[in-house]
Protein backbone atom coordinates (compact mmCIF):
# COMPACT_ATOMS: atom_id res chain seq x y z
CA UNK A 1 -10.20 -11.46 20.68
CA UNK A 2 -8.83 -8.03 21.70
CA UNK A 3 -5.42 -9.85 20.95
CA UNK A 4 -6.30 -9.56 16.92
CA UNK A 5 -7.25 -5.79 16.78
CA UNK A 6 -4.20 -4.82 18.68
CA UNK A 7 -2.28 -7.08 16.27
CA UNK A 8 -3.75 -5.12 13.55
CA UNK A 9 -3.30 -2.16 14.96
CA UNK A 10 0.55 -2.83 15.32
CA UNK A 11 0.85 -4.73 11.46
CA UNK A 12 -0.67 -1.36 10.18
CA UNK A 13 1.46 0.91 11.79
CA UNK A 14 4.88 -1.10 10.95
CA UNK A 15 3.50 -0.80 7.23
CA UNK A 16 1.96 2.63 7.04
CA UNK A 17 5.58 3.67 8.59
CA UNK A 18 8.28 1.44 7.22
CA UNK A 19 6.86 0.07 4.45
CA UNK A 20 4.52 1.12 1.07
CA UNK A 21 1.45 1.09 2.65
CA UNK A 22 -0.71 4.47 1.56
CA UNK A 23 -2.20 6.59 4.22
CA UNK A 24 -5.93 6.23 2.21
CA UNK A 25 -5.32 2.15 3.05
CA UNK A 26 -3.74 2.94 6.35
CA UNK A 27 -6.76 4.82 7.98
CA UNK A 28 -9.77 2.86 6.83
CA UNK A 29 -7.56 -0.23 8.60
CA UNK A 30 -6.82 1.98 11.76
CA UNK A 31 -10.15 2.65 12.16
CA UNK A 32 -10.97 -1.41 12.29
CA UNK A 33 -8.50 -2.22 14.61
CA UNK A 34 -9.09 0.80 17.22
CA UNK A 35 -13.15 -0.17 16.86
CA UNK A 36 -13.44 -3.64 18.07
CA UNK A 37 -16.95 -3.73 19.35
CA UNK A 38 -17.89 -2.41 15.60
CA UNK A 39 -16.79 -5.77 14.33
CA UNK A 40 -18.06 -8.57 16.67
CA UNK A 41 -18.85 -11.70 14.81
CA UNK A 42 -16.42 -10.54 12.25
CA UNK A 43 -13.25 -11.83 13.57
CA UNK A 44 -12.41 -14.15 10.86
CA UNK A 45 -12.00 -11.12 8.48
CA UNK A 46 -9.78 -8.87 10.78
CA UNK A 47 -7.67 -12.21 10.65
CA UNK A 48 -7.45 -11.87 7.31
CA UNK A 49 -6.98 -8.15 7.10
CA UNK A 50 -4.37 -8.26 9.64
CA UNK A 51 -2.85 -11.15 7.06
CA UNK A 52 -3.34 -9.35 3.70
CA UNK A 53 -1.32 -5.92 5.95
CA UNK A 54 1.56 -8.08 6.83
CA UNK A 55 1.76 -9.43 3.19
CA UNK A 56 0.78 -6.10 1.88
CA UNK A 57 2.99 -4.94 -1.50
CA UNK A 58 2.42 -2.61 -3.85
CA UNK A 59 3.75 -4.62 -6.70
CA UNK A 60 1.59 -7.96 -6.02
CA UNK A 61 0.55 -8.14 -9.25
CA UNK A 62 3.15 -7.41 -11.11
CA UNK A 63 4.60 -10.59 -12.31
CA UNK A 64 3.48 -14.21 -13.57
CA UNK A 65 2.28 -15.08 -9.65
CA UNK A 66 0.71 -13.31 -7.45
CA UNK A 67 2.56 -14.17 -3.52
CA UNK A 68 1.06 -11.12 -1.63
CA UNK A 69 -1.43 -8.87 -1.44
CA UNK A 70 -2.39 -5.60 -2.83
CA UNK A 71 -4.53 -2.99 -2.53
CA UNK A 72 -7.95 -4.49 -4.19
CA UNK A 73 -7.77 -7.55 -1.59
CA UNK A 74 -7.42 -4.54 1.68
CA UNK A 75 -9.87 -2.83 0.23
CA UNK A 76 -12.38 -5.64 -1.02
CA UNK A 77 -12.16 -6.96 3.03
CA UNK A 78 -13.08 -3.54 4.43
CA UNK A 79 -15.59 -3.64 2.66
CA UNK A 80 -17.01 -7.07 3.91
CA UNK A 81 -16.30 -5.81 7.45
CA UNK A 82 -18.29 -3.14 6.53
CA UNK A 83 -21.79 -4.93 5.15
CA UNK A 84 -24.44 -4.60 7.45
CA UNK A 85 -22.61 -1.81 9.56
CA UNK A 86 -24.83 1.19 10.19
């Protein structure tokens, strides 16, 4: 499964550098893909982090249908990766 972190890792940084993605969203999402042991048993949501970063755009909202994601779905993931961490 080290395949998905690195994958992660990669999707984040073509983002972060070359596309919209903030540097407050960037690092939380660095820190998940550089910290696999932190997230064993958690795979299926790095999966879909590392789907909601390569869809990632700041205007996902902004019209009748929503075909990416934003901010609010990074950010609501992290936080599932996060329940239960210590």
């Amino acid at each position: 499964m080290a395949r998905i972190f690195a994958e992660l890792e990669q999707a984040t940084r073509e983002q972060f550098d070359h596309g919209d993605l903030p540097e407050w969203l960037a690092d939380p999402v660095f820190h998940v893909a550089r910290h696999p042991s932190a997230y064993e048993g958690k795979e299926y949501l790095v999966e879909v982090l590392l789907d909601q970063v390569r869809e990632y755009d700041v205007y996902a909202e902004a019209g009748c249908c929503k075909w990416a994601y934003d901010h609010e779905d990074i950010v609501r993931t992290l936080r599932w990766l996060e329940e239960g961490q210590e």
